[in-house]
N, C-alpha and C. Protein backbone atom coordinates (compact mmCIF):
# COMPACT_ATOMS: atom_id res chain seq x y z
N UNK A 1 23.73 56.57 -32.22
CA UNK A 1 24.54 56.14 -31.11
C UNK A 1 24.29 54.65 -30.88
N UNK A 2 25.39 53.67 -30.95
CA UNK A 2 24.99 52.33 -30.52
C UNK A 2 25.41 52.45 -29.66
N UNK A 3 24.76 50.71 -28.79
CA UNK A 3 24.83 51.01 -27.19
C UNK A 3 26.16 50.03 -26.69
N UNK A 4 27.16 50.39 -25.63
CA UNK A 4 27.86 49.43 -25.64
C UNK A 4 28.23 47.77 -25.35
N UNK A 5 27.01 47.65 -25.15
CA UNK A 5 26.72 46.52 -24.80
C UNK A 5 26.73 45.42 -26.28
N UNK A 6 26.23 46.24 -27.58
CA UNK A 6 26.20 45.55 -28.57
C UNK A 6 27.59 45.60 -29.60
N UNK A 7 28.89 46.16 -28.70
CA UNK A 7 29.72 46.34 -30.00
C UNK A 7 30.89 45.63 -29.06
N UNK A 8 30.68 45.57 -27.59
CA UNK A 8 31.47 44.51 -26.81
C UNK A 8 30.57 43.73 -26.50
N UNK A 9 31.43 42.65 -26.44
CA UNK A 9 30.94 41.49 -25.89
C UNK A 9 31.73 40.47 -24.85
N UNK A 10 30.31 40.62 -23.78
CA UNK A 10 31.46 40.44 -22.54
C UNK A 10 29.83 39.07 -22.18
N UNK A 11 31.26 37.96 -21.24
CA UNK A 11 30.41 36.28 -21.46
C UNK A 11 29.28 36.33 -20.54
N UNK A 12 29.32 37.32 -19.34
CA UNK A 12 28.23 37.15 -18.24
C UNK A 12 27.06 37.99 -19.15
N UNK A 13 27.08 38.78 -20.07
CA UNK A 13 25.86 39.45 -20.86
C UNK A 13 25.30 38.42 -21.39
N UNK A 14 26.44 37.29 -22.25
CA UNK A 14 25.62 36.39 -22.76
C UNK A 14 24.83 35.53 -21.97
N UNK A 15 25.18 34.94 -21.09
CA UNK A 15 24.84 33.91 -20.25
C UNK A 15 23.42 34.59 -19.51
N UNK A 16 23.36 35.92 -19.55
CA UNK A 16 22.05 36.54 -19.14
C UNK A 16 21.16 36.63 -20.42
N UNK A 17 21.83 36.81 -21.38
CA UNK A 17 20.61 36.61 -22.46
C UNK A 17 20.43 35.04 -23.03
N UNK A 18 20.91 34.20 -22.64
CA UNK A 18 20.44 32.71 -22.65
C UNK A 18 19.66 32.58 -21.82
N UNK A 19 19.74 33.05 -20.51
CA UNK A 19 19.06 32.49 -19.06
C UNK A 19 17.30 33.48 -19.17
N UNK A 20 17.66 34.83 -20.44
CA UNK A 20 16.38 35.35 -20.38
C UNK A 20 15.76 34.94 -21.76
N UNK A 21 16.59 34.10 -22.72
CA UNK A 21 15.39 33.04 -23.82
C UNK A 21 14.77 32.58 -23.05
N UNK A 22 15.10 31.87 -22.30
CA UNK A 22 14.62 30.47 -21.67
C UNK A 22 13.85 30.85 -20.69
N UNK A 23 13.70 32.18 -20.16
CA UNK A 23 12.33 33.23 -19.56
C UNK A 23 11.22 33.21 -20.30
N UNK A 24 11.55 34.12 -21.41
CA UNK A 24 10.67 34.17 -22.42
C UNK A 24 9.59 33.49 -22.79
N UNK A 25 10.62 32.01 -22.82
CA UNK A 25 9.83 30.89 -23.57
C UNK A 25 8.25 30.57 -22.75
N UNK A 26 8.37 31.72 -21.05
CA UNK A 26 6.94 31.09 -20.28
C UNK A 26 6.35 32.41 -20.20
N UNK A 27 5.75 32.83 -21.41
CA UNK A 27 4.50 33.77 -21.61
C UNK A 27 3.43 33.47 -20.68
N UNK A 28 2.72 33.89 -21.13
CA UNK A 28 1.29 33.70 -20.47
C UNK A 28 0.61 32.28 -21.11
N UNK A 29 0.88 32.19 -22.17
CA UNK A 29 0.38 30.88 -22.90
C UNK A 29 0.59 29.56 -22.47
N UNK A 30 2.44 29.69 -22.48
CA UNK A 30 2.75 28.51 -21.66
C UNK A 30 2.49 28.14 -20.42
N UNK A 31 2.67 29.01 -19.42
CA UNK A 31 2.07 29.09 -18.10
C UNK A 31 0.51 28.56 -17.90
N UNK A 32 -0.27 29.15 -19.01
CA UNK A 32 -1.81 28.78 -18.95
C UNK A 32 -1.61 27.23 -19.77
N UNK A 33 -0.52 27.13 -20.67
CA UNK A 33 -0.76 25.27 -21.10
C UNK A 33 -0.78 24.33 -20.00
N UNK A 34 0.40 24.99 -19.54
CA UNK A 34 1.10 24.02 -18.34
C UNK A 34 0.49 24.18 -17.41
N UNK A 35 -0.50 24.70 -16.90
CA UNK A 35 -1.80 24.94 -15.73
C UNK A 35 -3.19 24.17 -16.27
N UNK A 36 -3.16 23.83 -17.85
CA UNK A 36 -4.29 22.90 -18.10
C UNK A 36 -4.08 21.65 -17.82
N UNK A 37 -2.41 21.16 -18.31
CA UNK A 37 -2.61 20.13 -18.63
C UNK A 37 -2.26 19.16 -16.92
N UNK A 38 -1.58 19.96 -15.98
CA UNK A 38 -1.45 19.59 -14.65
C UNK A 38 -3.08 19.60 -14.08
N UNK A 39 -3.78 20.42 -14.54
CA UNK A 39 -5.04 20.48 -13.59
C UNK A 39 -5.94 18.97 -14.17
N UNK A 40 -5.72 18.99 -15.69
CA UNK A 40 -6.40 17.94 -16.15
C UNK A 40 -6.49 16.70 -16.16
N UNK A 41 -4.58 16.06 -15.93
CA UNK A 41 -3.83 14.99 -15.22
C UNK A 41 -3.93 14.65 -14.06
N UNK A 42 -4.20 15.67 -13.60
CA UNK A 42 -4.25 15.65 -11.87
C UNK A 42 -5.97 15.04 -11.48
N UNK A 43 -6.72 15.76 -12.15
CA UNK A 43 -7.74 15.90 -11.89
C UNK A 43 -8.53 14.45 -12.30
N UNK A 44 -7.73 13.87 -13.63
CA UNK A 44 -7.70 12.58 -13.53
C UNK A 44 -7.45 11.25 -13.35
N UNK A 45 -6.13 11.31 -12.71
CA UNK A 45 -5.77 10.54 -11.86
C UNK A 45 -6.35 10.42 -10.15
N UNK A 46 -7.18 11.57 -9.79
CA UNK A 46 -7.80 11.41 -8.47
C UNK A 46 -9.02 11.06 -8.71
N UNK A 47 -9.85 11.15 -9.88
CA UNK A 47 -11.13 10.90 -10.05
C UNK A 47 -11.48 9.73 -10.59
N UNK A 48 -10.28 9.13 -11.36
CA UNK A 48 -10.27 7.49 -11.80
C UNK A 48 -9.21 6.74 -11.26
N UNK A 49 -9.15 7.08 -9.27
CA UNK A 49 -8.13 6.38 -8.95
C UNK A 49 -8.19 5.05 -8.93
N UNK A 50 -9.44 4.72 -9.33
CA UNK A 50 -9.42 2.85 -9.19
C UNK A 50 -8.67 2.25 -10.10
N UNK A 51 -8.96 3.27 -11.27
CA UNK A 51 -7.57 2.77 -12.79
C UNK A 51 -6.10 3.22 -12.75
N UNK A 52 -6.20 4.48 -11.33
CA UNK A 52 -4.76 5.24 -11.89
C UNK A 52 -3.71 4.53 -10.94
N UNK A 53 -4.60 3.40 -10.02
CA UNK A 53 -3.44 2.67 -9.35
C UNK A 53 -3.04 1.43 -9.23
N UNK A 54 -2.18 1.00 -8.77
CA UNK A 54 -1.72 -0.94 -8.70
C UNK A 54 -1.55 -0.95 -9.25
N UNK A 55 -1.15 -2.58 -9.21
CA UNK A 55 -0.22 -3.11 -10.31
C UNK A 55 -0.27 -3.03 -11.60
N UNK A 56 -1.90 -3.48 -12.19
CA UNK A 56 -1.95 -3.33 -12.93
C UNK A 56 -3.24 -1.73 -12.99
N UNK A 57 -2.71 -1.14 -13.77
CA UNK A 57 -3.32 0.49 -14.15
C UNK A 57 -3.12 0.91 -15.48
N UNK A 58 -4.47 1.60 -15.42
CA UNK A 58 -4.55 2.41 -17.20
C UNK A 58 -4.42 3.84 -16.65
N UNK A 59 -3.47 4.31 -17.36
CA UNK A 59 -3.51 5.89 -17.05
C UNK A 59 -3.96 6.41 -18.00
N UNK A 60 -5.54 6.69 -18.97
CA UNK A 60 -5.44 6.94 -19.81
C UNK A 60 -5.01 8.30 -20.19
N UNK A 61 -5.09 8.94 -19.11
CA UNK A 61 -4.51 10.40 -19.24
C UNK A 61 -3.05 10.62 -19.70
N UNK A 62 -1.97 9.64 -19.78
CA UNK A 62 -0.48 9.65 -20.01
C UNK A 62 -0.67 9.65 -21.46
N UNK A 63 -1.83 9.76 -22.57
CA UNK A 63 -1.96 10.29 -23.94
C UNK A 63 -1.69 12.16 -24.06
N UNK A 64 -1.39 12.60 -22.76
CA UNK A 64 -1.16 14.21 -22.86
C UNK A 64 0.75 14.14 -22.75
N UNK A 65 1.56 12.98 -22.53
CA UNK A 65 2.77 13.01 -22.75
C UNK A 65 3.44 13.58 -23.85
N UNK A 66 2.60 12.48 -25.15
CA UNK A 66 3.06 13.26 -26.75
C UNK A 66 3.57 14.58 -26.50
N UNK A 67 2.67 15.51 -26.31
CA UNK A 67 2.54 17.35 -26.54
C UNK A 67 3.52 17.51 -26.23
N UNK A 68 4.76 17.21 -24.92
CA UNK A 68 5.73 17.51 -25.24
C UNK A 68 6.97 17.32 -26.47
N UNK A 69 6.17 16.86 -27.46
CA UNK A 69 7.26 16.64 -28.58
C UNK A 69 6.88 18.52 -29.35
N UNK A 70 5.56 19.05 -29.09
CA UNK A 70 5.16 19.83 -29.77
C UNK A 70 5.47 21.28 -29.07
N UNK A 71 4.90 20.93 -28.03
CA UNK A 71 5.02 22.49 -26.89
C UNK A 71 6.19 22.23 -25.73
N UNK A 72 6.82 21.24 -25.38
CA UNK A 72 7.87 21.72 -25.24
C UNK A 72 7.70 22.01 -23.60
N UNK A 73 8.48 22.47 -22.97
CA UNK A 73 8.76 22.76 -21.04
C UNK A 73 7.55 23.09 -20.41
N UNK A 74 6.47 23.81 -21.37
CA UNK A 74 5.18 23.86 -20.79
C UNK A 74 4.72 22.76 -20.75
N UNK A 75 4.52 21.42 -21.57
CA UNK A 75 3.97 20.05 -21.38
C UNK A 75 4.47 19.42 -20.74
N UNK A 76 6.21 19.81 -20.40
CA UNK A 76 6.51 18.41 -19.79
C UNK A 76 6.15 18.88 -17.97
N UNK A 77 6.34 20.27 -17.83
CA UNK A 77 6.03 21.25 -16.51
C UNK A 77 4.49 20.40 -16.48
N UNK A 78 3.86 20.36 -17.10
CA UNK A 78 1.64 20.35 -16.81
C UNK A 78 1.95 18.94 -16.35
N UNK A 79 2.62 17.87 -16.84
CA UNK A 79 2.43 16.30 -17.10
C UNK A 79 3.02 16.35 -15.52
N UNK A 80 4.08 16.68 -15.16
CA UNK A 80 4.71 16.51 -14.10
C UNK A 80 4.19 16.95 -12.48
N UNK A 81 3.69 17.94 -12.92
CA UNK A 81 3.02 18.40 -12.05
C UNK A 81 1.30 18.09 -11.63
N UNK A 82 0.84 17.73 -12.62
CA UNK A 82 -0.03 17.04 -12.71
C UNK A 82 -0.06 15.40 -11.89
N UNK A 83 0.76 15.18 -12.23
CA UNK A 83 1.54 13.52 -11.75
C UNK A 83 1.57 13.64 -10.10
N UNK A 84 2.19 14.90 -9.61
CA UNK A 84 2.53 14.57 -8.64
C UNK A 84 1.33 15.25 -7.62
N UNK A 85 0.45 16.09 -8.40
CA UNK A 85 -0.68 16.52 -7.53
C UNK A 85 -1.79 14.90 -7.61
N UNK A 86 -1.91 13.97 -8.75
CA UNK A 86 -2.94 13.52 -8.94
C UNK A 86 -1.99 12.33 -7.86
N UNK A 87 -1.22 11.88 -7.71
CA UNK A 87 -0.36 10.92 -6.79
C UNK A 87 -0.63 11.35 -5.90
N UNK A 88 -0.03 12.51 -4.67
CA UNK A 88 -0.37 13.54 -3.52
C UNK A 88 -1.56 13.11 -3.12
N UNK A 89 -2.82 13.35 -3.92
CA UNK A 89 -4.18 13.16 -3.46
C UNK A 89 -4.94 12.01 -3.70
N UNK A 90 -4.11 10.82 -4.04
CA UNK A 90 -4.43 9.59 -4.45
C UNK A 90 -3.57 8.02 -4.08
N UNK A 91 -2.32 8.47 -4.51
CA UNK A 91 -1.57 7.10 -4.24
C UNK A 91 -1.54 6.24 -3.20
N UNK A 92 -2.65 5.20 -2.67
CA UNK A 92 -1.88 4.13 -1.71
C UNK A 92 -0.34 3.68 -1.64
N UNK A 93 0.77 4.54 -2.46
CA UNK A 93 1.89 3.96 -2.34
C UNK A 93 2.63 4.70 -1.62
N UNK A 94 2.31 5.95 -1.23
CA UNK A 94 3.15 6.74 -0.13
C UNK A 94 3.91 7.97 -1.21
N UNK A 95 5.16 8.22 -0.54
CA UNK A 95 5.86 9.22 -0.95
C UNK A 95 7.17 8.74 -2.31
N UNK A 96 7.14 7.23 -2.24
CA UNK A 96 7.94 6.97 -3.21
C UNK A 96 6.93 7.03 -4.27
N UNK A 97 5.49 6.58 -4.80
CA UNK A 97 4.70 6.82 -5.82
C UNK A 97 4.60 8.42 -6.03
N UNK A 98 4.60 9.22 -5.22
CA UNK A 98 4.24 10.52 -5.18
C UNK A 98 5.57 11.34 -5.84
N UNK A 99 6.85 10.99 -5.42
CA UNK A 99 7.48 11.57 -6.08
C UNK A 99 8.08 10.79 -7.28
N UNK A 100 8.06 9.65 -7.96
CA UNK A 100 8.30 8.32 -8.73
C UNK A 100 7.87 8.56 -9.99
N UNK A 101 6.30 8.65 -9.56
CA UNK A 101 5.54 9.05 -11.22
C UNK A 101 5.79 10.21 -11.80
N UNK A 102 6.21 11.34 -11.11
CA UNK A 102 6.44 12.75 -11.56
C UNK A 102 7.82 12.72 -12.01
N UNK A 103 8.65 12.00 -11.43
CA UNK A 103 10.50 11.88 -12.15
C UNK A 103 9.67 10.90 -13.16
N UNK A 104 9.44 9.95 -13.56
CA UNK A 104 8.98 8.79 -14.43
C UNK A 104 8.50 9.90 -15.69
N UNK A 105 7.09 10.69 -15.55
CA UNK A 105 7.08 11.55 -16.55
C UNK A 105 7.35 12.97 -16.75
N UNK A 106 8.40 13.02 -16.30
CA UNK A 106 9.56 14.34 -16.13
C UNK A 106 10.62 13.73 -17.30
N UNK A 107 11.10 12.77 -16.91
CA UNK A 107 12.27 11.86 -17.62
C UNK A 107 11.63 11.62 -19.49
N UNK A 108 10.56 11.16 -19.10
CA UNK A 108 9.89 10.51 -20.36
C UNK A 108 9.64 11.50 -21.68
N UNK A 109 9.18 12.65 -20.72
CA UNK A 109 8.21 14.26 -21.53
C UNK A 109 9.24 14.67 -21.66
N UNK A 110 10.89 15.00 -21.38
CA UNK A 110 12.06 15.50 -21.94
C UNK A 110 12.97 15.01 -22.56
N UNK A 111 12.69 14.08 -22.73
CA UNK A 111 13.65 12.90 -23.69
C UNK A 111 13.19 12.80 -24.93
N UNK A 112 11.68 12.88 -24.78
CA UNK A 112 10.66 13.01 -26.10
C UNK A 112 10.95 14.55 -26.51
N UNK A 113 11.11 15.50 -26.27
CA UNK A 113 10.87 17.00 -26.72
C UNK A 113 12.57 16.73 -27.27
N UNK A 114 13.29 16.47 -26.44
CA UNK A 114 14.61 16.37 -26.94
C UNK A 114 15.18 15.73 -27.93
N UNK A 115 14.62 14.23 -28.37
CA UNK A 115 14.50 13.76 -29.58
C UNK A 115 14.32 14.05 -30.52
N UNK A 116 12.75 14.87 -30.13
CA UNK A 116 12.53 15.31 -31.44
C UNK A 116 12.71 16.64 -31.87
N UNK A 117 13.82 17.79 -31.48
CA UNK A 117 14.55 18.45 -31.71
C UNK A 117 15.22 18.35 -32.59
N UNK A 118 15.95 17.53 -33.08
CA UNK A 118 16.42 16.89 -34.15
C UNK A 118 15.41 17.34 -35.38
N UNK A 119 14.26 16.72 -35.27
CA UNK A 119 13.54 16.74 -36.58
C UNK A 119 13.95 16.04 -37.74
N UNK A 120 13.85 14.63 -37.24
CA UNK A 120 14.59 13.50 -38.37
C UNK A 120 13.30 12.52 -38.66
N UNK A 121 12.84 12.16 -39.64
CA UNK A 121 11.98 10.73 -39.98
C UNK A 121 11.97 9.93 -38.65
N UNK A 122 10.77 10.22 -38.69
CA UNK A 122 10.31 8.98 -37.31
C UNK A 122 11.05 9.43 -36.31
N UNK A 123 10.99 10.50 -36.02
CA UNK A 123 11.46 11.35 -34.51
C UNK A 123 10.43 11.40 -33.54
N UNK A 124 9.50 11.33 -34.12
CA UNK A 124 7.81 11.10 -33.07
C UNK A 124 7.66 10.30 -32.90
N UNK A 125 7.77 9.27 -33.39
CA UNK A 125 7.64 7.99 -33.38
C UNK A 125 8.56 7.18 -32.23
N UNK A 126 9.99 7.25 -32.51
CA UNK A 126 10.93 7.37 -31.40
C UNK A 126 10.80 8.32 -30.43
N UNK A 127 10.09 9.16 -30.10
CA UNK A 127 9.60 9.79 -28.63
C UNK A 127 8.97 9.00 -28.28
N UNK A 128 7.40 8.65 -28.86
CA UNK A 128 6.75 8.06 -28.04
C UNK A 128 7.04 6.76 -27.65
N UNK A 129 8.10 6.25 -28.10
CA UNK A 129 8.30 5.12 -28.21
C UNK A 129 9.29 4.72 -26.47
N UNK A 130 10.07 6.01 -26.37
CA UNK A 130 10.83 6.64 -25.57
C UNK A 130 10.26 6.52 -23.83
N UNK A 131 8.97 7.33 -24.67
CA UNK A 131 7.96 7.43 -23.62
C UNK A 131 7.56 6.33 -22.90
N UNK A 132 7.04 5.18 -23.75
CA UNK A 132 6.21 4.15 -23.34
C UNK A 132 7.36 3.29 -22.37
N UNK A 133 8.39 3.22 -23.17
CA UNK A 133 9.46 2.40 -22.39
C UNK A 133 10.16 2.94 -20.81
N UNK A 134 9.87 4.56 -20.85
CA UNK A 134 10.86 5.16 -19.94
C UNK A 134 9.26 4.94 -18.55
N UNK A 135 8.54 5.16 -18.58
CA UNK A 135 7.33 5.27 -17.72
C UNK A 135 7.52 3.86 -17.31
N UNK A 136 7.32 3.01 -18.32
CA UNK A 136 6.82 1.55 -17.96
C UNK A 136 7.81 0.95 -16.74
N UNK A 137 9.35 1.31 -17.43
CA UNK A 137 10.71 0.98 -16.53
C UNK A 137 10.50 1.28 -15.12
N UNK A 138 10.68 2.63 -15.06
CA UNK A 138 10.20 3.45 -13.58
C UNK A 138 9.27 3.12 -13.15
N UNK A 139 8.09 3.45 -13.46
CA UNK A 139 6.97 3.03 -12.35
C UNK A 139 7.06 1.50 -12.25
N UNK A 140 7.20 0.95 -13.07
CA UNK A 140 7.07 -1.03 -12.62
C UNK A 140 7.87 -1.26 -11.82
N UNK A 141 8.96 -0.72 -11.93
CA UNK A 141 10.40 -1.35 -11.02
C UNK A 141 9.95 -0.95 -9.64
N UNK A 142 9.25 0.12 -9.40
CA UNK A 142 9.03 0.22 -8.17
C UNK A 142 7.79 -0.01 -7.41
N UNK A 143 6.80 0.19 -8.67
CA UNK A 143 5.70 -0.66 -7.60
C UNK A 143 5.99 -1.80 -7.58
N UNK A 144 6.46 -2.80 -8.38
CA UNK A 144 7.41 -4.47 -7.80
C UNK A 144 8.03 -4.10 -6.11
N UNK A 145 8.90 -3.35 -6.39
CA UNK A 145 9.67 -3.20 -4.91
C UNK A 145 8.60 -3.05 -4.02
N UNK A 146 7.47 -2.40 -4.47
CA UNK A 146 7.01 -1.81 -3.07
C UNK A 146 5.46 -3.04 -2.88
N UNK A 147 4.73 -3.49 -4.01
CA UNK A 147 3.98 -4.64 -3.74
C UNK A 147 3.84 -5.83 -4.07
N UNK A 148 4.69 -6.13 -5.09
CA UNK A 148 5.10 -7.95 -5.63
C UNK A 148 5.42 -8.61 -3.92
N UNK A 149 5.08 -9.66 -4.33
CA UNK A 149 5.51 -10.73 -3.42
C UNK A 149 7.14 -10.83 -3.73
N UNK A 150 8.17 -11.49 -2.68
CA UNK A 150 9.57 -11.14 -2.60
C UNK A 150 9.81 -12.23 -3.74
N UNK A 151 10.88 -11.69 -4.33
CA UNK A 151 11.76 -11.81 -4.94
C UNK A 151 10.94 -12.08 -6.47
N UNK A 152 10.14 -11.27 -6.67
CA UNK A 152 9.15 -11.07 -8.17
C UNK A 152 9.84 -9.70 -9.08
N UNK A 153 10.91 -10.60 -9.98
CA UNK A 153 12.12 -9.64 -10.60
C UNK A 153 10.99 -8.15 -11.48
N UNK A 154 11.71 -7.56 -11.73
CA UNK A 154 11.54 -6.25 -11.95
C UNK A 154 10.77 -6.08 -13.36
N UNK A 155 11.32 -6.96 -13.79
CA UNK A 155 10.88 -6.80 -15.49
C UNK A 155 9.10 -7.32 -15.45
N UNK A 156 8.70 -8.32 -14.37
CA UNK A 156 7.51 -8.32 -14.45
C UNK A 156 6.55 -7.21 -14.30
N UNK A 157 7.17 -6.32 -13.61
CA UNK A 157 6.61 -4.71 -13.49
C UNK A 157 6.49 -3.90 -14.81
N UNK A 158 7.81 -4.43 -15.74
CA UNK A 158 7.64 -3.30 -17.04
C UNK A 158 6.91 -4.10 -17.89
N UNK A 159 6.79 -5.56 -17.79
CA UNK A 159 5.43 -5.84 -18.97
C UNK A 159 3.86 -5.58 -18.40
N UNK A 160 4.23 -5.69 -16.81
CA UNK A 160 2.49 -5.23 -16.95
C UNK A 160 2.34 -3.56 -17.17
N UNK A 161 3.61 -2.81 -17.19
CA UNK A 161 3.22 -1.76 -17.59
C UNK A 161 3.39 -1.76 -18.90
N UNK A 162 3.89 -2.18 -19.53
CA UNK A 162 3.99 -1.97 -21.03
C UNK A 162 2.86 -2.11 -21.72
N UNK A 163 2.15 -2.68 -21.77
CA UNK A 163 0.31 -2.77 -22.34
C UNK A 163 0.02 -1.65 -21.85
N UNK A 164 -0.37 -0.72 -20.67
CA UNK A 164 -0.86 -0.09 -20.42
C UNK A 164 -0.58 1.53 -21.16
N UNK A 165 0.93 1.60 -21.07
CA UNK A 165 1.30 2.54 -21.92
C UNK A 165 0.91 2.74 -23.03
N UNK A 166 1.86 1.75 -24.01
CA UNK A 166 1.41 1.44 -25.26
C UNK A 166 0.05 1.60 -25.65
N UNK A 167 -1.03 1.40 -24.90
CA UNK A 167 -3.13 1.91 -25.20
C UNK A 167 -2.61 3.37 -24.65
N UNK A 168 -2.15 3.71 -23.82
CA UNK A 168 -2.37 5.07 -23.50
C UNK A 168 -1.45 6.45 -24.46
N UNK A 169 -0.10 6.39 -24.62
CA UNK A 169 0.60 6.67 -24.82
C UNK A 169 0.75 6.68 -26.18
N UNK A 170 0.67 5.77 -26.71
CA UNK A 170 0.82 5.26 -28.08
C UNK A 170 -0.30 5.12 -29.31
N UNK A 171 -1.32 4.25 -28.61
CA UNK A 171 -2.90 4.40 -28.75
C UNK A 171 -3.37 5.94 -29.46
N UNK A 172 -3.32 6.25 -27.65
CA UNK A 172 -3.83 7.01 -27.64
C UNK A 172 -3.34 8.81 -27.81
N UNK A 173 -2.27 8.59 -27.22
CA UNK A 173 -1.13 9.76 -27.93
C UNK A 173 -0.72 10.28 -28.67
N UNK A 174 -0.61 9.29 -29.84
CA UNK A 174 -0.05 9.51 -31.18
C UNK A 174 -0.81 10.04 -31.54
N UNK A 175 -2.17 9.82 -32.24
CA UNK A 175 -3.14 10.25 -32.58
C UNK A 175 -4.00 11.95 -32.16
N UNK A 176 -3.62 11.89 -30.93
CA UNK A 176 -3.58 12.83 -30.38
C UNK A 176 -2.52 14.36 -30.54
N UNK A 177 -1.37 13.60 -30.82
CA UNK A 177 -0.46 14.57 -31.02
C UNK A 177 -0.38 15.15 -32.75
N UNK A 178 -0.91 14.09 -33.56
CA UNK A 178 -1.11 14.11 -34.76
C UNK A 178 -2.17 15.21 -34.92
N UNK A 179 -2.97 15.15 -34.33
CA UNK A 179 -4.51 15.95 -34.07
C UNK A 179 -3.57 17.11 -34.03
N UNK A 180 -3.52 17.83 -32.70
CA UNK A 180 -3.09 18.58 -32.06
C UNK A 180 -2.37 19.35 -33.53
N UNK A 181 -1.44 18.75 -33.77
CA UNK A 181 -0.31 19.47 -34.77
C UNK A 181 -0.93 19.98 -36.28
N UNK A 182 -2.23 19.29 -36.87
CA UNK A 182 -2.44 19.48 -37.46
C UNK A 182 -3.70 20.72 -37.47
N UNK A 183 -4.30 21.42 -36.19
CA UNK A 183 -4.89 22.09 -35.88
C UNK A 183 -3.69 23.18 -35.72
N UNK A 184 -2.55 23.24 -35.14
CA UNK A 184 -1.62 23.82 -35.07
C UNK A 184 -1.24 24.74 -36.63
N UNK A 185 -1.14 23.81 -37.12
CA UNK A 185 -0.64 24.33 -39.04
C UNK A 185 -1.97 24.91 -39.13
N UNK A 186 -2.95 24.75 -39.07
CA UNK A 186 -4.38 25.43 -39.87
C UNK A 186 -4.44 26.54 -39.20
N UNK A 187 -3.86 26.51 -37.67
CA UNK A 187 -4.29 27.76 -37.35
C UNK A 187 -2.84 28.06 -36.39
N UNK A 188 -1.84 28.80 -37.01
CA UNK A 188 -0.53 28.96 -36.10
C UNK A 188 -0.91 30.00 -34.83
N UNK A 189 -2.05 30.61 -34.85
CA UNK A 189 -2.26 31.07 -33.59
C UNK A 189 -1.69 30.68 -32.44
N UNK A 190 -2.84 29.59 -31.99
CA UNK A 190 -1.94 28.44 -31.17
C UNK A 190 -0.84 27.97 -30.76
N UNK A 191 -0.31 28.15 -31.72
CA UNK A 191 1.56 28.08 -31.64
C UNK A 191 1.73 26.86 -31.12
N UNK A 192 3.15 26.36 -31.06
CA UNK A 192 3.56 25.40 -30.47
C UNK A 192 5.48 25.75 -30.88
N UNK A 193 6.28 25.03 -29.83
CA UNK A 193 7.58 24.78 -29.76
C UNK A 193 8.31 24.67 -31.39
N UNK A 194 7.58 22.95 -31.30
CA UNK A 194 8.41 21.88 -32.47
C UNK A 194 7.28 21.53 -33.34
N UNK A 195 6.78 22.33 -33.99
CA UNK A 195 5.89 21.48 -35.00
C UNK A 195 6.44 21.10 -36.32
N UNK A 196 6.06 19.85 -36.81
CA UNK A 196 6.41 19.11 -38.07
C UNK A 196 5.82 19.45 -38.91
């Protein structure tokens, strides 16, 4: 006996079995990624707030961005949330830093997973690259607005963030995500989204 659901096909069934992939995709694994990597972001951006703020700042923790090229809605969920707990309990900049850095690497961690969907030569490469530029834009433009002296144009915000990324992100990311992926292949346990 087949069931009728599989010999018609009607569009609201589909649209429920798209809406329950995209359930799926948050096992227990992802849920527990995306609970490390927010607790770990978070946890270091409040504990090295002397670096994680002003003008000029090292986030060295924004090297956990990469992973979303690998794992995907659980990394960019941990980074984001992470962002906005380690901001929450830290930022001298108020509620525009608090919610700023979390759109900044919300934007950055899905543009990168989305890129590299594709799976083209130097698709990682162009994430992180993605990355460094999309963070630097956002957060500079607005800590300028909110502590440059007046009329100190915007772009001075994305070169002092651009060094900082670039060591963190790039530095330190790449390498990281390289790591990561190659522990991934030796042992597919682990799993991941998009691995190369």
């Amino acid at each position: 006996m087949t069931s009728t659901r599989s010999a018609i096909q009607i569009p609201e069934w589909e649209e429920l079995d798209k809406k329950r992939e995209l359930w799926i995709e948050w096992n227990t694994r992802s849920l527990a990624l995306a609970s490390l990597l927010a607790a770990l972001y978070g946890g270091y951006v409040f504990y090295f707030a002397f670096a994680s703020f002003g003008p000029l700042q090292i986030r060295l923790v924004d090297a956990f961005l990469p992973l979303s090229v690998l794992f995907g809605p659980p990394a960019i969920v941990g980074v984001t949330i992470g962002c906005f707990i380690g901001n929450f309990f830290g930022s001298p900049y108020g509620i525009v830093d608090i919610l700023g850095g979390p759109v900044a690497n919300l934007v950055a961690a899905t543009l990168a997973w989305m890129v590299t969907k594709g799976k083209f030569r130097g698709s990682w490469l162009l994430a992180i690259a993605l990355e460094i530029v999309v963070v630097s834009m956002i957060v500079g433009t607005y800590l300028v607005a909110l502590g440059a002296a007046p009329g100190v144009p915007a772009w001075v915000g994305w070169v002092e963030f651009l060094g900082s990324e670039v060591v963190a992100i790039g530095v330190l990311g790449y390498p990281l995500l390289k790591g990561v992926a190659r522990a991934i292949q030796r042992n597919p346990i682990l799993g991941a989204e998009n691995p190369s």
